[in-house]
C-alpha atoms as a PDB file:
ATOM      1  CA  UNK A   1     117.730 137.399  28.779  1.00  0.00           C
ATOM      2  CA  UNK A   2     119.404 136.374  32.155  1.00  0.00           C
ATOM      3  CA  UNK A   3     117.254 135.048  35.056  1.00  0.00           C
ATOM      4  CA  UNK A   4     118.671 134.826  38.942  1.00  0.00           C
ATOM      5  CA  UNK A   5     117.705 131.758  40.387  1.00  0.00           C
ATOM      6  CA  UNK A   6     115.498 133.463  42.902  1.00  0.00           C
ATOM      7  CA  UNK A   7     113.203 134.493  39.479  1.00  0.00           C
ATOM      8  CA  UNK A   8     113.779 130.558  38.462  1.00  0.00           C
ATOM      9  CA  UNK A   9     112.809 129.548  41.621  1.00  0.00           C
ATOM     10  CA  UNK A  10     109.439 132.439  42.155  1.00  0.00           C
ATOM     11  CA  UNK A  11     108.453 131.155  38.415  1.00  0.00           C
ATOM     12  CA  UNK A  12     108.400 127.736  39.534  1.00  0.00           C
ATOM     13  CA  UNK A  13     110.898 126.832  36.530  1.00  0.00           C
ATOM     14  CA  UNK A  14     113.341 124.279  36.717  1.00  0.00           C
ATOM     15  CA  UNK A  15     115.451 125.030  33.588  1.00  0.00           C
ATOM     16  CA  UNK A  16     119.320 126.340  33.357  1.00  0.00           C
ATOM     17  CA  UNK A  17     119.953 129.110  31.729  1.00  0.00           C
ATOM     18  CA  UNK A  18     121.066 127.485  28.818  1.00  0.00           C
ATOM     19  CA  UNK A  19     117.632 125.871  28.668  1.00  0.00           C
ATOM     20  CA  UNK A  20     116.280 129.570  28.959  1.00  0.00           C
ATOM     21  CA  UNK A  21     117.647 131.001  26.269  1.00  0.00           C
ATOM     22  CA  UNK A  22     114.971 132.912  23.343  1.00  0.00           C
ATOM     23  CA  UNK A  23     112.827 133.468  26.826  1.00  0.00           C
ATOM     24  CA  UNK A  24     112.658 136.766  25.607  1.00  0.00           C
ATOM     25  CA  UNK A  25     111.075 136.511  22.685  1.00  0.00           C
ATOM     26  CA  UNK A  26     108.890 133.305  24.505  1.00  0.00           C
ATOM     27  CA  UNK A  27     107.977 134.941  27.329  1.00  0.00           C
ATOM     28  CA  UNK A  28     104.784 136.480  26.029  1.00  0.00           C
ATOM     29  CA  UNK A  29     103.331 133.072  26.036  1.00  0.00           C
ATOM     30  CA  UNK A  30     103.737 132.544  29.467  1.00  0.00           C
ATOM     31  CA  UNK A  31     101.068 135.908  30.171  1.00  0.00           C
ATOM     32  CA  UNK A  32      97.830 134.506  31.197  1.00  0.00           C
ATOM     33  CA  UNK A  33      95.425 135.066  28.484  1.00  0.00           C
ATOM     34  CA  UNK A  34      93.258 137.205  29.674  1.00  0.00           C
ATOM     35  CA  UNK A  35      96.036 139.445  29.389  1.00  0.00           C
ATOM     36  CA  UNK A  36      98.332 138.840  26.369  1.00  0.00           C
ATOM     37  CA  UNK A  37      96.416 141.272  24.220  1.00  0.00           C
ATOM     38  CA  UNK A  38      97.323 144.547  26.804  1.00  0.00           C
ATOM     39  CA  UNK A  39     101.099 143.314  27.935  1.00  0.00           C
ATOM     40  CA  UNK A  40     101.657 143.237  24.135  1.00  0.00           C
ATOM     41  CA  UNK A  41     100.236 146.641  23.184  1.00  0.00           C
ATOM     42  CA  UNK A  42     102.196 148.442  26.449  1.00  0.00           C
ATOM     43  CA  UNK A  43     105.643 146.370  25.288  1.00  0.00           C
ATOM     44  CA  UNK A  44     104.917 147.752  21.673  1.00  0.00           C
ATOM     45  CA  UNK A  45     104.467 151.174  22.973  1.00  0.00           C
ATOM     46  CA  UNK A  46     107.249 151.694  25.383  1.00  0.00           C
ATOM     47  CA  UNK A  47     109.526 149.960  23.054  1.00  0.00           C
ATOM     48  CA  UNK A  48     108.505 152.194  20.308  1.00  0.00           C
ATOM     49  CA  UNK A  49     108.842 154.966  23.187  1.00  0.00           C
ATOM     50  CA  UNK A  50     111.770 154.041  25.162  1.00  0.00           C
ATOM     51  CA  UNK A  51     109.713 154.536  27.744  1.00  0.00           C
ATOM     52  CA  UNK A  52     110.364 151.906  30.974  1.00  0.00           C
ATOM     53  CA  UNK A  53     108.227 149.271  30.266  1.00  0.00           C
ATOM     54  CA  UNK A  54     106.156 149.001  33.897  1.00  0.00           C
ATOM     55  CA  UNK A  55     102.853 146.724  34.207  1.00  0.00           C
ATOM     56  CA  UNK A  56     101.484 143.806  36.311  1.00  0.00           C
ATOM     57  CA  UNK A  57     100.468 140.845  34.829  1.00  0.00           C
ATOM     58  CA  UNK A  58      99.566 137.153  35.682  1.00  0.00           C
ATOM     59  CA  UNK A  59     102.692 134.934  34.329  1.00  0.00           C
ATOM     60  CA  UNK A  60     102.343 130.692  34.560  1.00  0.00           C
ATOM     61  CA  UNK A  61     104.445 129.139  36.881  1.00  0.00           C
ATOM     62  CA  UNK A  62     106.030 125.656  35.905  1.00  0.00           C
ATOM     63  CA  UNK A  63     103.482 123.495  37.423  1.00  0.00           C
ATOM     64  CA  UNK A  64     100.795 125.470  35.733  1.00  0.00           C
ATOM     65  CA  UNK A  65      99.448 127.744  38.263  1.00  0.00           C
ATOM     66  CA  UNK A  66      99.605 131.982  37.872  1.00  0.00           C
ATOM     67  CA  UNK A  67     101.099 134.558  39.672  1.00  0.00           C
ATOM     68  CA  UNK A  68     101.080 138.604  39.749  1.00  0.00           C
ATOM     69  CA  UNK A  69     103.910 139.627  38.591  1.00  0.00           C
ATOM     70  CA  UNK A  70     105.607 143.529  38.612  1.00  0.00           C
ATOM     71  CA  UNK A  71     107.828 143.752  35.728  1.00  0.00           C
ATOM     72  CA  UNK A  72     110.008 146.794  35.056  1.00  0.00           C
ATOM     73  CA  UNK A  73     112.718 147.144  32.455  1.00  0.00           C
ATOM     74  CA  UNK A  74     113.978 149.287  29.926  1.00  0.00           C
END
């Protein structure tokens, strides 16, 4: 998974990309808690769907504080 430096810099992280990479399959831990359990049932569905995977979330920053986040992708 590529990140632009404008997501880098909105997440609050200050790795490269070569830092970065297995984000994808990391990411997940990053989802605030409270909702892990229903990002990871609508990922398994639209993957098993090929639907576009659509849903707002809270995601931890770097310094350890959360933010809504929109994510969209196929």
């Amino acid at each position: 998974m590529a990140l632009s430096s404008e997501s880098l810099r909105i997440f609050g992280i200050t790795y490269s990309q070569r830092d970065l990479e297995g984000f994808d399959t990391q990411w997940r831990a990053l989802v605030h808690p409270d909702d892990r359990q229903r990002v990871a049932i609508h990922d398994a569905v639209t993957s098993a769907s090929g639907e576009l995977f659509r849903i707002d979330y809270r995601f931890e920053r770097g310094d350890g504080s959360y933010i809504w986040l929109r994510d969209e992708c196929l």
